[in-house]
N, C-alpha and C. Protein backbone atom coordinates (compact mmCIF):
# COMPACT_ATOMS: atom_id res chain seq x y z
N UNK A 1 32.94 15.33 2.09
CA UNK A 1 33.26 15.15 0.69
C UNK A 1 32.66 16.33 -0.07
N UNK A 2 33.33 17.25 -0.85
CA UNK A 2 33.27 18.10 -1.70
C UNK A 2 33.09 17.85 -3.04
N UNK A 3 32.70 18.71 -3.82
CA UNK A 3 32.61 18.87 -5.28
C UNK A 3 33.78 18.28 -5.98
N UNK A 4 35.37 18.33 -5.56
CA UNK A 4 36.12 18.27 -5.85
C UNK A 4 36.43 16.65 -6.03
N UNK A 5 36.40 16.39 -4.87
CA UNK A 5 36.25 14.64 -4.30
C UNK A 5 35.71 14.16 -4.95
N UNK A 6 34.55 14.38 -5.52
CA UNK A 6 33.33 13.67 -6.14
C UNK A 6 34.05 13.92 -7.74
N UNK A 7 34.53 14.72 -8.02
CA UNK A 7 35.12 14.73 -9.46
C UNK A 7 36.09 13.97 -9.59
N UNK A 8 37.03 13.93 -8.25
CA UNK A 8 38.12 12.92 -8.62
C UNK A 8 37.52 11.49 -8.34
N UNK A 9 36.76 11.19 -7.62
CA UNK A 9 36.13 9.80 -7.94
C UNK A 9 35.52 9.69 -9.21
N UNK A 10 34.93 10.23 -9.90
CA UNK A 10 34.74 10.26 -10.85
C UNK A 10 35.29 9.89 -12.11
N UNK A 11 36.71 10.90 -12.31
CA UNK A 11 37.62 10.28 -13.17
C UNK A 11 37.97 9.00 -12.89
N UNK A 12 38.23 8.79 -11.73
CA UNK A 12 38.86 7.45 -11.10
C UNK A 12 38.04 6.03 -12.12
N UNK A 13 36.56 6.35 -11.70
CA UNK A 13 35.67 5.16 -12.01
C UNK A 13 35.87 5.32 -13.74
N UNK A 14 35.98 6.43 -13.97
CA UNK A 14 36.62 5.83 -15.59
C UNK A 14 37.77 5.53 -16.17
N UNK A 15 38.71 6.04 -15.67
CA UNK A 15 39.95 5.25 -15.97
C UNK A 15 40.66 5.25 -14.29
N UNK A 16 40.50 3.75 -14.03
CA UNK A 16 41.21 3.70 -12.55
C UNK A 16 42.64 4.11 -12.62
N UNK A 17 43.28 4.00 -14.09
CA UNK A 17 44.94 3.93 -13.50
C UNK A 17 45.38 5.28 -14.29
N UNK A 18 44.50 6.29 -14.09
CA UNK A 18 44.64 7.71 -14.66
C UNK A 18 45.87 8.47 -13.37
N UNK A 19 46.49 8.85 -14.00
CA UNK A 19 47.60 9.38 -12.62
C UNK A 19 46.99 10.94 -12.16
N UNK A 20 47.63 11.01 -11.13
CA UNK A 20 47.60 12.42 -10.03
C UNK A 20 47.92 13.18 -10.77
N UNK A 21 48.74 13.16 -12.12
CA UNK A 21 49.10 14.70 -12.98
C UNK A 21 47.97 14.60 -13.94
N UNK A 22 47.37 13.85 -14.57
CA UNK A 22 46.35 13.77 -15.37
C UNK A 22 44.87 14.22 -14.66
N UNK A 23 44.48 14.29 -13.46
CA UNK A 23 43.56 14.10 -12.73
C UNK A 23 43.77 15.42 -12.35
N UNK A 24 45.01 16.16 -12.04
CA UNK A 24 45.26 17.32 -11.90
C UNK A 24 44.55 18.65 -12.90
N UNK A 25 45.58 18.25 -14.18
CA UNK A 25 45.32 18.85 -15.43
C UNK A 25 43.89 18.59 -15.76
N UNK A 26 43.07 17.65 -15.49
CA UNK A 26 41.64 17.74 -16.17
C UNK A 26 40.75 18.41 -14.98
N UNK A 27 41.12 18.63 -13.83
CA UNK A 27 40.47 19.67 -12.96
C UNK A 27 41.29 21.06 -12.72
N UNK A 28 42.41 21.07 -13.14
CA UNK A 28 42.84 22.41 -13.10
C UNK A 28 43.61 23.07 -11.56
N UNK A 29 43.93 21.85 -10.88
CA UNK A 29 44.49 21.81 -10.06
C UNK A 29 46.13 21.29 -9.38
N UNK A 30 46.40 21.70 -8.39
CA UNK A 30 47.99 21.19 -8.47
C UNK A 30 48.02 19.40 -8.30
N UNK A 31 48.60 18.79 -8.35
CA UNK A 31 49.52 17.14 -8.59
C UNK A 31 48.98 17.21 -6.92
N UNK A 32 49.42 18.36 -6.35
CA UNK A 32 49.94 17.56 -4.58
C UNK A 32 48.23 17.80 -3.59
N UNK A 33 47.43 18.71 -4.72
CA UNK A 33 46.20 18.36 -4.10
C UNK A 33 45.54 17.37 -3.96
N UNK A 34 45.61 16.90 -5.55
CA UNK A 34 44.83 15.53 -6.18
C UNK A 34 45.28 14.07 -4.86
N UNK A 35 47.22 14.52 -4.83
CA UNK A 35 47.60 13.41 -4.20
C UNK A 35 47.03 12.99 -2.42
N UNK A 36 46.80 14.75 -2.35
CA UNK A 36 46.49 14.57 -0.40
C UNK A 36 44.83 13.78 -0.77
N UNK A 37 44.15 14.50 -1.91
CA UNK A 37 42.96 14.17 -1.48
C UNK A 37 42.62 12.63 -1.64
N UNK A 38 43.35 12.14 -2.95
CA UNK A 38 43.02 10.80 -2.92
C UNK A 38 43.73 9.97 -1.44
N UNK A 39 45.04 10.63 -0.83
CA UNK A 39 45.05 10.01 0.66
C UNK A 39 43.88 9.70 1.68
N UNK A 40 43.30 10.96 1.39
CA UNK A 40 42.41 11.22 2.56
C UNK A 40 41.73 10.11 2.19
N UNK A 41 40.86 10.80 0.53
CA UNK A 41 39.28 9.38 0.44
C UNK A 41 39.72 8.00 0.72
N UNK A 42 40.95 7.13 0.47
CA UNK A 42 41.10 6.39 1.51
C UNK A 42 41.35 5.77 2.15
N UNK A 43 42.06 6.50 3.56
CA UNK A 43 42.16 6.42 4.17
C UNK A 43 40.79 6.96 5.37
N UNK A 44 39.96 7.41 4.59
CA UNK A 44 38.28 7.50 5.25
C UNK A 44 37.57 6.50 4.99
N UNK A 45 38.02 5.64 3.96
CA UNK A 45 37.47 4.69 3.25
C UNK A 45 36.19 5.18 2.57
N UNK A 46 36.38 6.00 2.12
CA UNK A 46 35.23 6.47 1.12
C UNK A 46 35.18 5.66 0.23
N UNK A 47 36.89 5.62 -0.64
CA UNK A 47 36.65 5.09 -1.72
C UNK A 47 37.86 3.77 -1.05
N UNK A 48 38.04 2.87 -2.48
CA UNK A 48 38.89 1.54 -2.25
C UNK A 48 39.89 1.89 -4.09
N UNK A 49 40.98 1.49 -4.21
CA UNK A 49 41.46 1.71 -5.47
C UNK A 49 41.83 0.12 -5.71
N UNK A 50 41.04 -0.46 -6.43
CA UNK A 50 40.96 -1.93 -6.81
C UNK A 50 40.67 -2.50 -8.48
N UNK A 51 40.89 -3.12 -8.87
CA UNK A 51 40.50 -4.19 -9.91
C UNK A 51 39.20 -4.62 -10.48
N UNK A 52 38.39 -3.98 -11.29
CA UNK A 52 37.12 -5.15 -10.95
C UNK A 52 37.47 -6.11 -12.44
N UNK A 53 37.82 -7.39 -11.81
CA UNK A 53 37.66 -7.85 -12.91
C UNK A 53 36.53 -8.99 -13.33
N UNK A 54 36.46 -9.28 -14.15
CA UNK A 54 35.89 -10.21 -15.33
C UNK A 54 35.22 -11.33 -15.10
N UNK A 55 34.63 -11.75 -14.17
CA UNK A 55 34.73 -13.33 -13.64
C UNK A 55 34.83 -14.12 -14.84
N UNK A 56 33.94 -13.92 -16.04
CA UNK A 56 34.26 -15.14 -16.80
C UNK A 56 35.47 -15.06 -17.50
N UNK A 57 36.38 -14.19 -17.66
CA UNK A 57 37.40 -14.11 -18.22
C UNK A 57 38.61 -14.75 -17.19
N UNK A 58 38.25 -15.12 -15.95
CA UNK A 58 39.13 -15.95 -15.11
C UNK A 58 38.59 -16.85 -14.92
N UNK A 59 37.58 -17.58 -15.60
CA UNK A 59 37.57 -19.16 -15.34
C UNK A 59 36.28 -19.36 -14.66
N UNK A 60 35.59 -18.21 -14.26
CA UNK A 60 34.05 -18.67 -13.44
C UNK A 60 33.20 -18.13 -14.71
N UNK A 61 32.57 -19.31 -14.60
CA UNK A 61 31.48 -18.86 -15.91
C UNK A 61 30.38 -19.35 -15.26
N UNK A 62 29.92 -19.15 -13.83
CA UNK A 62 28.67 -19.58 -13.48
C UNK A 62 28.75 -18.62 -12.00
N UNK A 63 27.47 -17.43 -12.76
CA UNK A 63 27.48 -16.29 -11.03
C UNK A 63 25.95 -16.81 -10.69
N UNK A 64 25.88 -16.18 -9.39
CA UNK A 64 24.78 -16.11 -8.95
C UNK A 64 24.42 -15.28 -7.91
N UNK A 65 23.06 -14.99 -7.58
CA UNK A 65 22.60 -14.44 -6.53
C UNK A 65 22.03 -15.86 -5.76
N UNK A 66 22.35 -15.92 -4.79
CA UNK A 66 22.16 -16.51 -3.48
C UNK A 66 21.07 -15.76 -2.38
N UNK A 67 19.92 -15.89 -2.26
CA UNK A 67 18.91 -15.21 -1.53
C UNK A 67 18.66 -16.02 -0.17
N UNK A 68 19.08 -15.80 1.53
CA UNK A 68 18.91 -16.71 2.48
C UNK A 68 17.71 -16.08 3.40
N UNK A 69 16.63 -16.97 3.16
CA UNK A 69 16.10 -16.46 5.08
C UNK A 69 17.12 -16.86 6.50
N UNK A 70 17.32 -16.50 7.38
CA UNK A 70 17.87 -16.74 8.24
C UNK A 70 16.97 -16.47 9.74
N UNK A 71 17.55 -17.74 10.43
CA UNK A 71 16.78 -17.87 11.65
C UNK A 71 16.90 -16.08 12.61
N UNK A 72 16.07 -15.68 13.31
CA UNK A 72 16.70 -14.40 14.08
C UNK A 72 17.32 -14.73 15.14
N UNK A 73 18.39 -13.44 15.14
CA UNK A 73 19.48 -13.64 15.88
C UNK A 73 20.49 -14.05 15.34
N UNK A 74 20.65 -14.64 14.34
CA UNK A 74 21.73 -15.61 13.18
C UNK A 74 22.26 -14.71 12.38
N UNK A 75 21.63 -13.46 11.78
CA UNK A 75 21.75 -13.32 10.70
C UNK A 75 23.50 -12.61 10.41
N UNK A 76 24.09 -12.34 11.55
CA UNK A 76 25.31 -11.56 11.47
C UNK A 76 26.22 -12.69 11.48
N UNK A 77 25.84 -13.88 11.67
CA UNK A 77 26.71 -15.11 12.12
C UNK A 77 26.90 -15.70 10.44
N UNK A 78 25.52 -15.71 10.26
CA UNK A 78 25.76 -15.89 8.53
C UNK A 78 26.56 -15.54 7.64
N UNK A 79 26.24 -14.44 7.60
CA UNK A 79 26.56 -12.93 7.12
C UNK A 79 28.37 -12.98 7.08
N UNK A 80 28.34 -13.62 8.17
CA UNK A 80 30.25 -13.54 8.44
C UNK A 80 30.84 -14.81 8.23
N UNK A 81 29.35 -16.19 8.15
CA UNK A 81 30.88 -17.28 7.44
C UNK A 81 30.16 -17.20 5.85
N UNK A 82 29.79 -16.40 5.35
CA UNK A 82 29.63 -16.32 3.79
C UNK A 82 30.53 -15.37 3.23
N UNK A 83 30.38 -14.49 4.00
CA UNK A 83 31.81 -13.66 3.64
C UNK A 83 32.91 -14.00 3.98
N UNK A 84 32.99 -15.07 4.20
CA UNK A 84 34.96 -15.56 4.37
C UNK A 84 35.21 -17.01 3.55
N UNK A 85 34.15 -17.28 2.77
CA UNK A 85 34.28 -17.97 1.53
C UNK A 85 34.94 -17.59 0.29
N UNK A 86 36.02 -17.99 -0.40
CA UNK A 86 36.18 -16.92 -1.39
C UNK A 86 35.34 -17.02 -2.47
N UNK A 87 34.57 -17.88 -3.02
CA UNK A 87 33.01 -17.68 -3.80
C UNK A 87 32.39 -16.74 -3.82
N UNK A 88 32.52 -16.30 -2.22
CA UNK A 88 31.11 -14.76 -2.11
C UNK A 88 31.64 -13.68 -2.68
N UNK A 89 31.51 -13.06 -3.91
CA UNK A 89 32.04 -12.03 -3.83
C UNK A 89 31.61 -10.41 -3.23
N UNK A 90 30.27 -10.65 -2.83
CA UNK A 90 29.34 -9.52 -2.02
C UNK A 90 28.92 -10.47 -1.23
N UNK A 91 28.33 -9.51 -0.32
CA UNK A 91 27.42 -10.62 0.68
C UNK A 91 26.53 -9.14 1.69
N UNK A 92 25.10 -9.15 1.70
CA UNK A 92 24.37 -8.08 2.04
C UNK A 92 23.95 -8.68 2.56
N UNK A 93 23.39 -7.58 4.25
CA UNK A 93 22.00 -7.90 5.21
C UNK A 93 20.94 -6.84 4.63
N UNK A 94 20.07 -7.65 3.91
CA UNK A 94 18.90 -6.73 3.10
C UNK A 94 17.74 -6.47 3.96
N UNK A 95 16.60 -6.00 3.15
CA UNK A 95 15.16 -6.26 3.80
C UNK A 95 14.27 -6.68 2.92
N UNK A 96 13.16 -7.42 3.30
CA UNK A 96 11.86 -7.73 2.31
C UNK A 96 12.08 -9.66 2.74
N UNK A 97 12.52 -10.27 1.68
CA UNK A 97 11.48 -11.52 2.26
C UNK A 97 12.95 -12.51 2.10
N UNK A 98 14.18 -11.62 1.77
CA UNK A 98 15.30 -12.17 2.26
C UNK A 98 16.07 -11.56 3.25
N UNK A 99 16.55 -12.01 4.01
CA UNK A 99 17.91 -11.22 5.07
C UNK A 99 19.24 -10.98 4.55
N UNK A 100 19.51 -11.86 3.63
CA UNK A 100 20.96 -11.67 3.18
C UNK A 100 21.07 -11.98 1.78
N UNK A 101 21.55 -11.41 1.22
CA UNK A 101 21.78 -11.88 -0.49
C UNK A 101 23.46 -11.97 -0.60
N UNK A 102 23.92 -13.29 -1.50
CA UNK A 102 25.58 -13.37 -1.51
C UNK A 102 25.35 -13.28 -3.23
N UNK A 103 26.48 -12.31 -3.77
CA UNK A 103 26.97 -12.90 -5.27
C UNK A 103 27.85 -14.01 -4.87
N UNK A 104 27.97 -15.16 -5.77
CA UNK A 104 29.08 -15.64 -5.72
C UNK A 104 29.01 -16.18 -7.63
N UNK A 105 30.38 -16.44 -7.48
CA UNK A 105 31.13 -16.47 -8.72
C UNK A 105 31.36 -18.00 -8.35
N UNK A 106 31.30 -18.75 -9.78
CA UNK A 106 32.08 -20.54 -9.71
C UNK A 106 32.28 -20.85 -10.80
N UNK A 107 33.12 -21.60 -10.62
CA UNK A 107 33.71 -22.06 -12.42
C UNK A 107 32.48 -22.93 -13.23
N UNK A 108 31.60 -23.46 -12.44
CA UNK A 108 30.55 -24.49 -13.42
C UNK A 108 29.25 -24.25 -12.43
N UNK A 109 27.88 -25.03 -13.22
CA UNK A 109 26.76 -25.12 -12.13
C UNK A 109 27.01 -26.61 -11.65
N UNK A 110 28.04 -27.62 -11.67
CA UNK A 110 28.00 -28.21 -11.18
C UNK A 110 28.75 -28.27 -9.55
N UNK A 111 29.97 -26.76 -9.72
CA UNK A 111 30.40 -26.57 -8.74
C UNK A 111 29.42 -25.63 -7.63
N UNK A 112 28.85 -24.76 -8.43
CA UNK A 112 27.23 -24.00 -8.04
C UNK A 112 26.78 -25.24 -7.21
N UNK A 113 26.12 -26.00 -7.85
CA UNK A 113 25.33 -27.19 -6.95
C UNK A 113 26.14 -27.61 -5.54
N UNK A 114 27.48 -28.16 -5.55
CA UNK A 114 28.42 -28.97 -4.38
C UNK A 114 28.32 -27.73 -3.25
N UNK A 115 28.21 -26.13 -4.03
CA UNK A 115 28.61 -25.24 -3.10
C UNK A 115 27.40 -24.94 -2.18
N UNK A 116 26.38 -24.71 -3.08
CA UNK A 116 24.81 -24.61 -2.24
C UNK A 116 24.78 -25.84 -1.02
N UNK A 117 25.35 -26.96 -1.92
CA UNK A 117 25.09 -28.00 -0.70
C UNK A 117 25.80 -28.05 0.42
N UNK A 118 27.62 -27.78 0.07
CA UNK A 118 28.48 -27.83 1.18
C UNK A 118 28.71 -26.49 1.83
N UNK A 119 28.42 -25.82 1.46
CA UNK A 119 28.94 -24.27 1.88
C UNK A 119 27.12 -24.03 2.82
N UNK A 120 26.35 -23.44 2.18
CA UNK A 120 25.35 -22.76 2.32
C UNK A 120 24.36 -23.74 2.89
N UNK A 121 24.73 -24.92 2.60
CA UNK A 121 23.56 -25.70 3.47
C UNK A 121 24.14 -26.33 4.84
N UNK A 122 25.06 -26.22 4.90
CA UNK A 122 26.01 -26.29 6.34
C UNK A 122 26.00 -24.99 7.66
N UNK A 123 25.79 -23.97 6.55
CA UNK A 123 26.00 -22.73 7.51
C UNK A 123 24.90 -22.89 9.08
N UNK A 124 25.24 -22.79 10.23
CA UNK A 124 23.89 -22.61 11.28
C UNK A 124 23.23 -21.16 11.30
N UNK A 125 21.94 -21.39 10.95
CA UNK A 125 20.99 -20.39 10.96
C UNK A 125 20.07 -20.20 9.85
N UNK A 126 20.76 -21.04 8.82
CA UNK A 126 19.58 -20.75 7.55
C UNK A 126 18.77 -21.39 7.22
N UNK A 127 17.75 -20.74 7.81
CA UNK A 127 16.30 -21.69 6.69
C UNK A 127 15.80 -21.96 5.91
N UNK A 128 16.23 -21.60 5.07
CA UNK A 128 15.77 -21.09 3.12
C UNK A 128 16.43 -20.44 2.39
N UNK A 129 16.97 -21.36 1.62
CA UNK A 129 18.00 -20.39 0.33
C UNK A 129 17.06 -20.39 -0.67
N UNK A 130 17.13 -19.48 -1.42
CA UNK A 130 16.68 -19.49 -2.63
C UNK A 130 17.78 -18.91 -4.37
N UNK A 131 18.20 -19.66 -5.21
CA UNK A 131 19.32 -19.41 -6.29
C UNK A 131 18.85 -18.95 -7.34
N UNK A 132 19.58 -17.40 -7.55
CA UNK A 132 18.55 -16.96 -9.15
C UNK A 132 19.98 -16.97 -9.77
N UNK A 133 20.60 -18.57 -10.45
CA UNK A 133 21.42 -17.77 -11.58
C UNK A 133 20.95 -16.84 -12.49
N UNK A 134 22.65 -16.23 -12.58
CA UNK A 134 22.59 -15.32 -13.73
C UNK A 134 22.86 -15.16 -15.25
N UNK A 135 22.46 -14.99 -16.14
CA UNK A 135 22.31 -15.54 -17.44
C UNK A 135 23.23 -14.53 -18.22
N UNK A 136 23.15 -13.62 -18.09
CA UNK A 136 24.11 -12.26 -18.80
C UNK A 136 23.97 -11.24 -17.67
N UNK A 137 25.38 -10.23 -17.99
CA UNK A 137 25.62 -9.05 -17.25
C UNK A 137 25.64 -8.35 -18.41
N UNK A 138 24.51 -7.20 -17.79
CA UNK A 138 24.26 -6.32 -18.85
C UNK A 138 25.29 -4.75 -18.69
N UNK A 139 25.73 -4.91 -17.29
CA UNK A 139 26.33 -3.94 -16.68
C UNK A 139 27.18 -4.25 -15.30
N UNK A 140 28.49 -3.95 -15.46
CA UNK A 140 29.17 -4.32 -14.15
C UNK A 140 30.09 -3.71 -13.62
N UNK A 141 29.34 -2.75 -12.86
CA UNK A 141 30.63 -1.53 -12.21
C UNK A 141 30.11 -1.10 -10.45
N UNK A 142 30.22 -0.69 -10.24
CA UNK A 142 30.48 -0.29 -8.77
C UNK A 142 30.80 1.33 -8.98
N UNK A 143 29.87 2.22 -9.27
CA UNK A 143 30.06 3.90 -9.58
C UNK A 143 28.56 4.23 -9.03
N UNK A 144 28.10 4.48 -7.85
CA UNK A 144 27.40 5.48 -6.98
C UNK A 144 27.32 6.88 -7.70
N UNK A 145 28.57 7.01 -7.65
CA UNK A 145 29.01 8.46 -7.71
C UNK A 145 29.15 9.05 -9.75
N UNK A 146 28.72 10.15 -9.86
CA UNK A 146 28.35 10.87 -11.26
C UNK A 146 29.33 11.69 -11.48
């Protein structure tokens, strides 16, 4: 990944639906560069060209971080039926005094509660959840890259 790459991700993360001639013209380059390169990033999977939207503006008005200890040896087993929930919307193998952290998104804390119980307290391998809802998003993007 080049200077170049990193600029067109760039524009990208500010206006995702900026076209290949616009992205062109603000780097000074031809349409059919912009177009190979955004092929390449991915199809390397550098980058993903997606949606982020809103959770509470679709009906979940209750996120959370989900913090699990997990038994060892478990933790990839976890890891993989939390991510095939559609609730989870992340799901990480961390380090420090959790193994895995899930966002998940739900329409209420009463559905929060049924889910901790039926989802996450069902899973084999976990020993300890711990739930920090979240109260406000002060910031919500997915941009690494400057």
């Amino acid at each position: 990944m080049d200077e170049l790459d990193r600029k067109i991700i760039g524009i990208l993360q500010q206006d995702g639906r900026a076209s290949n001639a616009k992205i062109a013209r603000q780097l000074g380059v031809s349409e059919g560069t912009i177009r190979r390169r955004l092929k390449r990033l991915i199809e390397d999977e550098a980058i993903q060209v997606l949606a982020l939207p809103e959770p509470s503006k679709l009906g979940y008005g209750t996120e959370a971080i989900v913090g699990l200890q997990v038994d060892p040896g478990k933790i990839e087993d976890v890891a993989a039926a939390l991510a095939s929930v559609p609730e989870a919307l992340n799901v990480s193998v961390t380090t420090g005094a959790f193994d895995l952290f899930a966002w998940v998104a739900l329409p209420s804390s009463e559905e929060l509660h049924s889910f901790l119980l039926a989802v996450v307290g069902n899973i084999q391998g976990v020993r300890r959840s711990e739930t920090f809802v979240i109260m406000s998003v002060k910031k919500r993007t997915f941009s690494p890259v400057s």
